[in-house]
Structures are given as structure tokens and as C-alpha cells.
C-alpha atoms as a PDB file:
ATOM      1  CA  UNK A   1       0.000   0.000   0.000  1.00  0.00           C
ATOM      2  CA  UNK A   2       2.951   2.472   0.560  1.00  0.00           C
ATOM      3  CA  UNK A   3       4.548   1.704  -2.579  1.00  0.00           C
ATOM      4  CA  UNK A   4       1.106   1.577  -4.599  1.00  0.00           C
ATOM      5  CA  UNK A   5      -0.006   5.055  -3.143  1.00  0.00           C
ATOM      6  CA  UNK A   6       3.563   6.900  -2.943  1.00  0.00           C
ATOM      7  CA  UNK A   7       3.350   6.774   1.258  1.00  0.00           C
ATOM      8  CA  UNK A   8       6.922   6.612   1.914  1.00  0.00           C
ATOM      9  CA  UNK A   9       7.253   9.800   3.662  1.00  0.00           C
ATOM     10  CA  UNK A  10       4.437   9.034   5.927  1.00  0.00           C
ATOM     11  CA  UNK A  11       6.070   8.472   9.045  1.00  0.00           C
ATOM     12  CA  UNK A  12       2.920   6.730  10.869  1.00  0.00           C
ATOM     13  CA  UNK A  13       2.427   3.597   8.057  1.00  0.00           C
ATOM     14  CA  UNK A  14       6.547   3.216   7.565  1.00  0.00           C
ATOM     15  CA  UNK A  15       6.988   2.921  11.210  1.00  0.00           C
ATOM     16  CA  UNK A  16       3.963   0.782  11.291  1.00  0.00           C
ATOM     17  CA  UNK A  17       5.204  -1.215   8.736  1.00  0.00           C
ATOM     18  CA  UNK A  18       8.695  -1.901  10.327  1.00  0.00           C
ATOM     19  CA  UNK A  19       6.921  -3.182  13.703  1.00  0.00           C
ATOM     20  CA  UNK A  20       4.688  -5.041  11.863  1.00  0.00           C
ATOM     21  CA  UNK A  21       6.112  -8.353  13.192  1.00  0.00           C
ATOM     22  CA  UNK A  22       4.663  -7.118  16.668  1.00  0.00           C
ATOM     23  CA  UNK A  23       0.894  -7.088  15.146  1.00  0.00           C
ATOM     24  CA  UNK A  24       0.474  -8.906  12.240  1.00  0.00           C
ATOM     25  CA  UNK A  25      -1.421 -11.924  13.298  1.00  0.00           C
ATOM     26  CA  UNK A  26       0.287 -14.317  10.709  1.00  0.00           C
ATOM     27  CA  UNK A  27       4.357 -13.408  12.461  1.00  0.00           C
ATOM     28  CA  UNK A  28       2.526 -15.096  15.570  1.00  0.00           C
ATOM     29  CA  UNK A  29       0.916 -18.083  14.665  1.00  0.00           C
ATOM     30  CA  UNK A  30       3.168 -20.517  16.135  1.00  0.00           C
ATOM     31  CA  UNK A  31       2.862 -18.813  19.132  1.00  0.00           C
ATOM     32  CA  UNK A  32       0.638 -20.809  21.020  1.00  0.00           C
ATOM     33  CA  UNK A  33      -2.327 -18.395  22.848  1.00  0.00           C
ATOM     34  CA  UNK A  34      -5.322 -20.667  22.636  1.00  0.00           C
ATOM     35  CA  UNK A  35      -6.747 -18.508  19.441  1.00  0.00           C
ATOM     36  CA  UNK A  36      -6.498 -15.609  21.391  1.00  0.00           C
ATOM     37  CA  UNK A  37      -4.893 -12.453  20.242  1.00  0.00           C
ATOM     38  CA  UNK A  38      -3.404  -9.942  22.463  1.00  0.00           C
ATOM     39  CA  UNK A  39      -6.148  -7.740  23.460  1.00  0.00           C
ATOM     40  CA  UNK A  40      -8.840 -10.266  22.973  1.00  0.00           C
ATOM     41  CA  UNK A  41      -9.142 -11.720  26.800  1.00  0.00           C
ATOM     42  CA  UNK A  42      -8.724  -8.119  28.168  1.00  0.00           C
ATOM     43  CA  UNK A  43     -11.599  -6.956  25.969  1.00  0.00           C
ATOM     44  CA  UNK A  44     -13.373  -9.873  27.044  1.00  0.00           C
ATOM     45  CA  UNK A  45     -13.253  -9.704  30.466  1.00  0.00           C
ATOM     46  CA  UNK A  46     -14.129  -5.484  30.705  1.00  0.00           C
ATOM     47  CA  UNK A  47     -17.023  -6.439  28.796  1.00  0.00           C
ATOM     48  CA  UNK A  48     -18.016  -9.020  31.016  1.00  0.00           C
ATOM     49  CA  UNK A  49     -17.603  -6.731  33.888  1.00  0.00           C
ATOM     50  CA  UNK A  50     -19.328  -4.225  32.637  1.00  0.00           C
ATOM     51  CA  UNK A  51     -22.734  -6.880  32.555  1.00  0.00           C
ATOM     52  CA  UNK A  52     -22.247  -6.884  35.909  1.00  0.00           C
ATOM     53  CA  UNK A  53     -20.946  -3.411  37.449  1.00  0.00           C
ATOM     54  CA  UNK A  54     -22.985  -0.558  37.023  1.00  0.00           C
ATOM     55  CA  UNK A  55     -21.087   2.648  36.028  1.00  0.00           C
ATOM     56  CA  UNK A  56     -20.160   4.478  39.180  1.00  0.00           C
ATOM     57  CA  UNK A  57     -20.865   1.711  41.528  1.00  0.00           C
ATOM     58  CA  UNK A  58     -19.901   2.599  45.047  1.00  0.00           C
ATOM     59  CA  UNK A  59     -17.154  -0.183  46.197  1.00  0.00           C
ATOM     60  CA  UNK A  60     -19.398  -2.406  47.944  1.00  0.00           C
ATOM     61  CA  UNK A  61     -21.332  -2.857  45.417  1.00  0.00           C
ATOM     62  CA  UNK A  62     -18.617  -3.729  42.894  1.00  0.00           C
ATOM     63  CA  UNK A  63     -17.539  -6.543  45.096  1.00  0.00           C
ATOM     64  CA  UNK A  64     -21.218  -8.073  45.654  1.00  0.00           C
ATOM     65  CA  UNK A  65     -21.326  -7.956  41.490  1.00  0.00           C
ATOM     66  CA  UNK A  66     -18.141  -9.378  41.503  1.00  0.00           C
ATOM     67  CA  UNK A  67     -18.630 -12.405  43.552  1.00  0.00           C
ATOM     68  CA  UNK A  68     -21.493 -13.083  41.718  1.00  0.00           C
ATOM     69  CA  UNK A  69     -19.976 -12.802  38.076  1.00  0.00           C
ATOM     70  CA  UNK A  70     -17.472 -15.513  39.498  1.00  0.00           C
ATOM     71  CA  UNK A  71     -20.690 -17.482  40.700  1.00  0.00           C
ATOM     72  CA  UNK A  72     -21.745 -17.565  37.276  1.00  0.00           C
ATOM     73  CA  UNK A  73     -18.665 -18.357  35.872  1.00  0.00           C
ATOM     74  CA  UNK A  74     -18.628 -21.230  37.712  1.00  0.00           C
ATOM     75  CA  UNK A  75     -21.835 -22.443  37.263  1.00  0.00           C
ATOM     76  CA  UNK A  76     -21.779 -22.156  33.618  1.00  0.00           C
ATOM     77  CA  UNK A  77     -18.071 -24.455  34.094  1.00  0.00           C
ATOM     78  CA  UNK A  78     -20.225 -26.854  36.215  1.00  0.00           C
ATOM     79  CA  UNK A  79     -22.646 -27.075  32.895  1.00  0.00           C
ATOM     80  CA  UNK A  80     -20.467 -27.665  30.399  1.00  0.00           C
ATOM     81  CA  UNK A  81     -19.014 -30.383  32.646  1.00  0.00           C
ATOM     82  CA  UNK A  82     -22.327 -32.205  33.229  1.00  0.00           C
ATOM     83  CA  UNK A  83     -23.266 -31.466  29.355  1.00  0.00           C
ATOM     84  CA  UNK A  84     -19.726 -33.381  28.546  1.00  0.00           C
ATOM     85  CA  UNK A  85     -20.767 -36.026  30.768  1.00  0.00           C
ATOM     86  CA  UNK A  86     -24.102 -36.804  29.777  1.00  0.00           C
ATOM     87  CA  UNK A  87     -22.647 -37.580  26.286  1.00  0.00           C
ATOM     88  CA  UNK A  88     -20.601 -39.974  27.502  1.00  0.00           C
ATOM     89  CA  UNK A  89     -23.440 -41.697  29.409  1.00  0.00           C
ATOM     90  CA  UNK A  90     -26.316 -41.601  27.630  1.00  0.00           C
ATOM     91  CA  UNK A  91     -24.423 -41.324  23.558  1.00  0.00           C
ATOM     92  CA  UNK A  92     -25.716 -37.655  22.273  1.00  0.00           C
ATOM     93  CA  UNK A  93     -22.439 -36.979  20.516  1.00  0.00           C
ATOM     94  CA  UNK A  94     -23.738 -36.787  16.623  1.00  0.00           C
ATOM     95  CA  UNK A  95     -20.948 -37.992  14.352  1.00  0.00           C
ATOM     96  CA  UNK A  96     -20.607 -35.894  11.244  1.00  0.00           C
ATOM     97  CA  UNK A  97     -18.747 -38.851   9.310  1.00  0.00           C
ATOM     98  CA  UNK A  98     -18.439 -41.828  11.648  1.00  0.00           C
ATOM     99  CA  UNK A  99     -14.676 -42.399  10.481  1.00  0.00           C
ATOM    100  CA  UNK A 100     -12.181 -43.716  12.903  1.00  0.00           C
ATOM    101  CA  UNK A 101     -10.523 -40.489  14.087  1.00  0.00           C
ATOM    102  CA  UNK A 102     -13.937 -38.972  14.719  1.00  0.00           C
ATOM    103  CA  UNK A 103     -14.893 -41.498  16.816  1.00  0.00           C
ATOM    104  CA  UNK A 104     -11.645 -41.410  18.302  1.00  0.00           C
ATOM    105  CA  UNK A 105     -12.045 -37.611  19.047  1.00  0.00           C
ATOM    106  CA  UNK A 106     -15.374 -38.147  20.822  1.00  0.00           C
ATOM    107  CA  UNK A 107     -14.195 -40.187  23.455  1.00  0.00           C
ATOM    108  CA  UNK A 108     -11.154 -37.453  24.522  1.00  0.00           C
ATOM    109  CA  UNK A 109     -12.573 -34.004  23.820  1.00  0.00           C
ATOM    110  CA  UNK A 110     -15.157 -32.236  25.888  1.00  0.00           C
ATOM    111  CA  UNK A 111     -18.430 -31.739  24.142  1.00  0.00           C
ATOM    112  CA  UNK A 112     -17.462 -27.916  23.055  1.00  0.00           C
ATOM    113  CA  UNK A 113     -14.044 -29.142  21.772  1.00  0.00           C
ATOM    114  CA  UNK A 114     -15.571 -31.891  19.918  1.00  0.00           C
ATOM    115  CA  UNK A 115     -17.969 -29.528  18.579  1.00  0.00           C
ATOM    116  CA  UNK A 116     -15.156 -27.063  16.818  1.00  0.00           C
ATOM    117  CA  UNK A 117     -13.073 -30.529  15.779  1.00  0.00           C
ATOM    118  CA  UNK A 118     -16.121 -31.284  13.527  1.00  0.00           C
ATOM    119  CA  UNK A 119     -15.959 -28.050  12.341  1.00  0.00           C
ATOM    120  CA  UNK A 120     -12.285 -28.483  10.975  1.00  0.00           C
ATOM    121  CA  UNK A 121     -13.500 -31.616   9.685  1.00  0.00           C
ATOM    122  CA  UNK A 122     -16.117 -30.573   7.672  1.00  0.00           C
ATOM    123  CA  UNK A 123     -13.690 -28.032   6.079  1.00  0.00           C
ATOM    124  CA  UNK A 124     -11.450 -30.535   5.320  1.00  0.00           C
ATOM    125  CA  UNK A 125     -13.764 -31.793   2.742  1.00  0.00           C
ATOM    126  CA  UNK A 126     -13.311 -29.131   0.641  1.00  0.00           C
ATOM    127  CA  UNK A 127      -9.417 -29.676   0.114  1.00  0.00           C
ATOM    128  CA  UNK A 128      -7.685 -32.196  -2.196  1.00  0.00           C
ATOM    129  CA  UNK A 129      -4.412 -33.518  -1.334  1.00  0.00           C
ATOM    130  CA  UNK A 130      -1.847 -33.591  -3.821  1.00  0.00           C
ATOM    131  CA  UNK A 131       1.134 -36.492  -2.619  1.00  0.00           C
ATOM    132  CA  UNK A 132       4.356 -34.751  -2.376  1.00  0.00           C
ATOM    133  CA  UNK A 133       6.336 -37.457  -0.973  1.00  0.00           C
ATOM    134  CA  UNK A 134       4.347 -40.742   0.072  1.00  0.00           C
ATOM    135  CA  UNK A 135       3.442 -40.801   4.213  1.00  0.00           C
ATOM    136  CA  UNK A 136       6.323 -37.336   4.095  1.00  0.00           C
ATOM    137  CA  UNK A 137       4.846 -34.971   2.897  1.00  0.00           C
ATOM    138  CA  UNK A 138       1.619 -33.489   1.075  1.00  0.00           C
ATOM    139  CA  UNK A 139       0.062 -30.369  -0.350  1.00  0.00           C
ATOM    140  CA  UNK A 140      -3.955 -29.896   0.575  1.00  0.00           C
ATOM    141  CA  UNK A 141      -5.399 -27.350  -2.201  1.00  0.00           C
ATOM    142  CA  UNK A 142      -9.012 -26.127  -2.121  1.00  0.00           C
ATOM    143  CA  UNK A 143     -11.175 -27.594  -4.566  1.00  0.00           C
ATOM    144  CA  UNK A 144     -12.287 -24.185  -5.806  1.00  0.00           C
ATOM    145  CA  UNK A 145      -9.373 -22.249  -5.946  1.00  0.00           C
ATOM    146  CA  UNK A 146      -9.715 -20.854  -9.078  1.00  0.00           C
ATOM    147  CA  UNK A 147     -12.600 -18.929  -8.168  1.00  0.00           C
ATOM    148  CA  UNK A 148     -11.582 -17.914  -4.708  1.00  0.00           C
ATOM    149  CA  UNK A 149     -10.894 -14.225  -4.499  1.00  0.00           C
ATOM    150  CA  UNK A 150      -7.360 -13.565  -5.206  1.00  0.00           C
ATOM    151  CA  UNK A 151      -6.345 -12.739  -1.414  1.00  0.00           C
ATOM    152  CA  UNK A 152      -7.246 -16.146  -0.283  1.00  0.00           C
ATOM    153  CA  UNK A 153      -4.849 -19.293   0.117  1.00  0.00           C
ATOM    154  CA  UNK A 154      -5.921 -21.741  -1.485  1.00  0.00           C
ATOM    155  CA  UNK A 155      -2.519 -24.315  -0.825  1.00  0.00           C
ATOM    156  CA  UNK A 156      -1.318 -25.562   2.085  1.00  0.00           C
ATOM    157  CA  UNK A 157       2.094 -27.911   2.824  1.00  0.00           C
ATOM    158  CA  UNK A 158       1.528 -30.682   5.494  1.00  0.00           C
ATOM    159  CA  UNK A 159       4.916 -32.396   6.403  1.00  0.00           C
ATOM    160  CA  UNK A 160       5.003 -35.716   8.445  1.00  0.00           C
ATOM    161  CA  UNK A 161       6.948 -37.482  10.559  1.00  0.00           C
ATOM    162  CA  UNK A 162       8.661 -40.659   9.586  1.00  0.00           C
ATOM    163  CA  UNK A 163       6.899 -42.333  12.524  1.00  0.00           C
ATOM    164  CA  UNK A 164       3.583 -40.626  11.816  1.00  0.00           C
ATOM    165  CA  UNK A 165       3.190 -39.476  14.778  1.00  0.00           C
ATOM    166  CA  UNK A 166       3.759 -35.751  14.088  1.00  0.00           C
ATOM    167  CA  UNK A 167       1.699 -33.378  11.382  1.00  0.00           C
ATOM    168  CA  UNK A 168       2.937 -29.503  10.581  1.00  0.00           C
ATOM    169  CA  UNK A 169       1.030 -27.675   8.526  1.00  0.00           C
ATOM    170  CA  UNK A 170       2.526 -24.306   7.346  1.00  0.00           C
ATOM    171  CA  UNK A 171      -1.462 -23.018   8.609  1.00  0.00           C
ATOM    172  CA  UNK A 172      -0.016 -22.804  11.988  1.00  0.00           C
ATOM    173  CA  UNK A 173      -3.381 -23.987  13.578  1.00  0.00           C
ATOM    174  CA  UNK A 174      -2.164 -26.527  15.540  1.00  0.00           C
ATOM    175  CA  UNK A 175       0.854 -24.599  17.501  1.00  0.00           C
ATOM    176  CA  UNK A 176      -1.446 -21.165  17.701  1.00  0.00           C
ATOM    177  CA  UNK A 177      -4.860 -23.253  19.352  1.00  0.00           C
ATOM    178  CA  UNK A 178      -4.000 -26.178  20.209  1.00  0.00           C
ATOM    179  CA  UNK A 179      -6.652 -28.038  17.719  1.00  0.00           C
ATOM    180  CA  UNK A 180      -5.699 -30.003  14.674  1.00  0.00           C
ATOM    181  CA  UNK A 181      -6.168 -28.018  11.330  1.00  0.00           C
ATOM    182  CA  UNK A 182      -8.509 -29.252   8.621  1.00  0.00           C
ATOM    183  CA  UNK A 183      -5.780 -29.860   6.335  1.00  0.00           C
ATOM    184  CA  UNK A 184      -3.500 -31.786   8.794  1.00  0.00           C
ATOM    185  CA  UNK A 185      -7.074 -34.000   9.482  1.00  0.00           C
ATOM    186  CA  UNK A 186      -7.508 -34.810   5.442  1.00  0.00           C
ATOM    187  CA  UNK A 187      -3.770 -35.919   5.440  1.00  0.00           C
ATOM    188  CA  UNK A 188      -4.607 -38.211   8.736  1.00  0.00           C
ATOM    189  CA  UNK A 189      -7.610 -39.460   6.570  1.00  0.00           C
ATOM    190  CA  UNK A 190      -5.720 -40.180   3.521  1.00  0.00           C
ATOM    191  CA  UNK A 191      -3.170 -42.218   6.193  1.00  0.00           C
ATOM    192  CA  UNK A 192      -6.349 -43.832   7.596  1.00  0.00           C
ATOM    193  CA  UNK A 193      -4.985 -43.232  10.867  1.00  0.00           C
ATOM    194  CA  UNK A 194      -7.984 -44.963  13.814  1.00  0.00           C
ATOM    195  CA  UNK A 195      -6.554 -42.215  16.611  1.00  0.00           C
ATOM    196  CA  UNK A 196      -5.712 -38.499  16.584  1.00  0.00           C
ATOM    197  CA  UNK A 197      -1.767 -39.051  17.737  1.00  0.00           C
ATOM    198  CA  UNK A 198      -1.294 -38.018  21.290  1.00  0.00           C
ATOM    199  CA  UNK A 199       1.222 -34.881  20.262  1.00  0.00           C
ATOM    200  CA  UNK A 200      -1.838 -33.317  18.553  1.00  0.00           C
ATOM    201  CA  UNK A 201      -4.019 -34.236  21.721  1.00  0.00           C
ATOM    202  CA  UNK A 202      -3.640 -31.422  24.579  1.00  0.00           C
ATOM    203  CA  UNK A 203      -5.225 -32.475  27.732  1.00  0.00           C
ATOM    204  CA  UNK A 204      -6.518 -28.692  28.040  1.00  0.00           C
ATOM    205  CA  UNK A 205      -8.959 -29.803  25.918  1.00  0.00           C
ATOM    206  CA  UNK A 206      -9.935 -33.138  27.183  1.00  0.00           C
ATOM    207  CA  UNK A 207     -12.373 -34.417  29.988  1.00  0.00           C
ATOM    208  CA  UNK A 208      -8.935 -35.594  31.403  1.00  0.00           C
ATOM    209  CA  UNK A 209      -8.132 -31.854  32.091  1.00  0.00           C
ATOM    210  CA  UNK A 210      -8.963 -31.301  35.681  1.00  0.00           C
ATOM    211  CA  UNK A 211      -6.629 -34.465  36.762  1.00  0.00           C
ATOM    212  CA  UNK A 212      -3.617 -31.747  37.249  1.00  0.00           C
ATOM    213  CA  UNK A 213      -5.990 -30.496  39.840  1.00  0.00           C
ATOM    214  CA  UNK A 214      -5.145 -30.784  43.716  1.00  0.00           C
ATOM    215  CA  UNK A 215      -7.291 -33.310  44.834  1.00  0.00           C
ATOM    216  CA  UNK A 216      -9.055 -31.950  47.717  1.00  0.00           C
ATOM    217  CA  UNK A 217     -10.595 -29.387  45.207  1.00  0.00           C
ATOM    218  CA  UNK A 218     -11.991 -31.890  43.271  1.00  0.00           C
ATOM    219  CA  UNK A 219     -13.239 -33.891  46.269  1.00  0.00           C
ATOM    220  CA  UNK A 220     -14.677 -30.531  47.468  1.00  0.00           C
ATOM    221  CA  UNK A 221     -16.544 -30.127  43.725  1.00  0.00           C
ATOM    222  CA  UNK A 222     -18.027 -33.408  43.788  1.00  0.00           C
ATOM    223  CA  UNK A 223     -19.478 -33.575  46.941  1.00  0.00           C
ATOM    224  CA  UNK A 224     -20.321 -29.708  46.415  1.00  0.00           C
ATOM    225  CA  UNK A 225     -20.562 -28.541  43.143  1.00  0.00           C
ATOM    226  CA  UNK A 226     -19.965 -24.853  42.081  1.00  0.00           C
ATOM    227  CA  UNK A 227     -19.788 -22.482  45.280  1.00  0.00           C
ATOM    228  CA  UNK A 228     -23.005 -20.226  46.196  1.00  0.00           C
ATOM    229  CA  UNK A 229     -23.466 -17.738  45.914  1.00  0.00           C
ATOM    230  CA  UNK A 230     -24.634 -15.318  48.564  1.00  0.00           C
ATOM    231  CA  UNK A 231     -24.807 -11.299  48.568  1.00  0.00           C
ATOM    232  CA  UNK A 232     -24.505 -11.268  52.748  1.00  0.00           C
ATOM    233  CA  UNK A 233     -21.248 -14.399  52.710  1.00  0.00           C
ATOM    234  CA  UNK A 234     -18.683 -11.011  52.369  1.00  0.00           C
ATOM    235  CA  UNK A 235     -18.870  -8.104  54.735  1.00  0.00           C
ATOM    236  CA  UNK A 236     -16.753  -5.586  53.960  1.00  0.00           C
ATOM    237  CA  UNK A 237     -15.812  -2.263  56.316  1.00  0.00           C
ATOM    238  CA  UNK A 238     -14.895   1.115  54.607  1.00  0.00           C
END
């Protein structure tokens, strides 16, 4: 855009240029964040707040609103907990494709997890894989890239490992959330792999993920659940 429009002189876009590796989401993505970019949980959690805390709120106040956001919060973790464990019991997981590796992901992901891994798999069906080197490596190319809008990517470079055990696509998916990429999944497909390997597992993500807890806390959960809330359980002296 500087070059095209004669900018050069324009001291704001050169010097924004030049720091660009400090904001340009595509310098970052192997930078694991959990899809988050760097503002994104701060902008999050004001607006949460702000559902909460009235503008000019005397102090007391803000702490009773607080206390019962984090009630919330914690209710709504208790949900998603029982709503992961009810699939598991009584089989509402709906398979998209009912291939090995789906199957496979149902059993370790939470429900929401499972949820966005069918989502990559459903996009994965609109890339064909072109075989670089067999089981080394493999190019995944969208079916309609010669329509897409010019901008767009439309080819992506998938390397293995020689134990295939290990998928890196140049997407950057995988390293920036945490979740397999579709194009990684269609090369797992084309290997007819029956499990997601275990590097591309991360137990944030599974029903596993509260074993790294201290185990009085989850004793205390169980028997418990979330804690109560109560607008009188903090008294506070100003």
C-alpha cells in the first residue's frame, strides 16, 4: 500500500510497517495463545464486567457484582461439565462422518471441543491432497481455488513425521490453538490413521483436564458442586 499510493514519507504507516512483526497476526501463529490475540481476553473480560458493574458503583457494590460474576462463571463451568458427561453416558455426541478419528475424538474431547473438531473436519472436505512425498509430505489445495478471491490461500504444505506421529502444517493452527487443522485431518484421513496421535491431543482440551488439579478441590466439587453464591457471605468495612 505504501509503494502503490507513494506513502513513503508518511512516518505513521513506515513505522507501522517496520513493527509489523509485533501485530500482524500471521508473524505469531506458532505462538501458542489458545486462538487468542493480544487484546482479545482483556476486551473480554471489561465487557463481562461491565454486565455486571454498574457505572459508578460505590465499592461495595462492585464486590457483591463481583462475587457473583465468578458465581456464574462457575456455574456455567459446572454445565459444560455435566453437558460433557451426559454424552458420555447416555451417547448424544452426533458424528458428522463416523470415520475412525472422529470417533476417536469423541471419546477425549469435551463436548465444546468436539464440537469445533467437527468443524475443521467438515472443512477438510473441501481440500484435495496432492502427494508430495508418500506418508512425508503433502500439499492440501481447495477444490475451488480458481474462483476464490485472489487474497485467499488456497494451498497448504503438510509435512510428516517418519513415525507418523507428528503433522505440521505451514497453517499454523495446531501450535497457535492447540486443535488439529482441517488440512493436517484430510492428510490423517488419507493415512487412515484410527486415533488423533497423542502430540496433537492437549489435555486442556480433554475431559482428562482437571486431573492436574489438587485433589481436595476436586473432592470438594463433587461432593459440592460450584460455590453459592450469597450477597450477605462477604462483609466488607470502609
Amino acid at each position: 500500500m505504501i509503494e502503490k499510493y507513494g506513502l513513503q514519507t508518511n512516518a505513521f504507516l513506515t513505522q507501522l510497517y517496520e513493527v509489523r512483526g509485533k501485530w500482524v497476526k500471521s508473524y505469531f501463529m506458532g505462538v501458542f495463545c489458545a486462538k487468542m490475540t493480544s487484546m482479545q481476553r482483556s476486551e473480554s473480560a471489561n465487557h463481562l464486567l461491565k454486565g455486571y458493574v454498574p457505572p459508578g458503583c460505590p465499592m461495595h457494590l462492585f464486590i457483591r457484582q463481583y462475587e457473583k460474576m465468578q458465581f456464574d462463571d462457575n456455574s456455567e463451568e459446572s454445565y459444560q461439565e455435566k453437558r460433557t458427561k451426559l454424552v458420555v453416558t447416555c451417547g448424544g455426541i452426533v458424528l458428522k462422518q463416523n470415520i475412525p478419528v472422529e470417533v476417536h475424538a469423541s471419546q477425549v474431547y469435551t463436548r465444546t471441543m468436539f464440537e469445533k473438531f467437527g468443524e475443521a473436519l467438515y472443512v477438510c472436505g473441501s481440500y484435495d491432497l496432492v502427494e508430495v512425498k508418500p506418508q512425508l509430505e503433502y500439499i492440501a489445495r481447495h477444490i475451488k481455488f480458481q474462483s476464490r478471491e485472489k487474497w485467499c490461500k488456497n494451498e497448504f504444505v503438510i509435512s510428516v513425521s517418519e513415525t507418523i506421529d507428528e503433522f505440521r502444517c505451514e497453517c499454523g493452527t495446531f501450535e497457535h490453538y492447540g486443535m488439529v487443522c482441517s488440512h493436517a485431518l484430510k492428510v490423517m484421513i488419507h493415512l487412515k490413521l484410527h486415533e488423533l496421535p497423542p502430540k496433537h491431543v492437549l489435555k486442556r482440551w480433554t475431559r482428562d483436564a482437571r486431573d492436574i488439579l489438587l485433589p481436595e478441590y476436586l473432592r470438594y466439587q463433587k461432593d459440592h458442586g460450584p460455590l453459592k453464591y450469597s450477597s450477605r457471605r462477604l462483609s466488607i468495612s470502609l
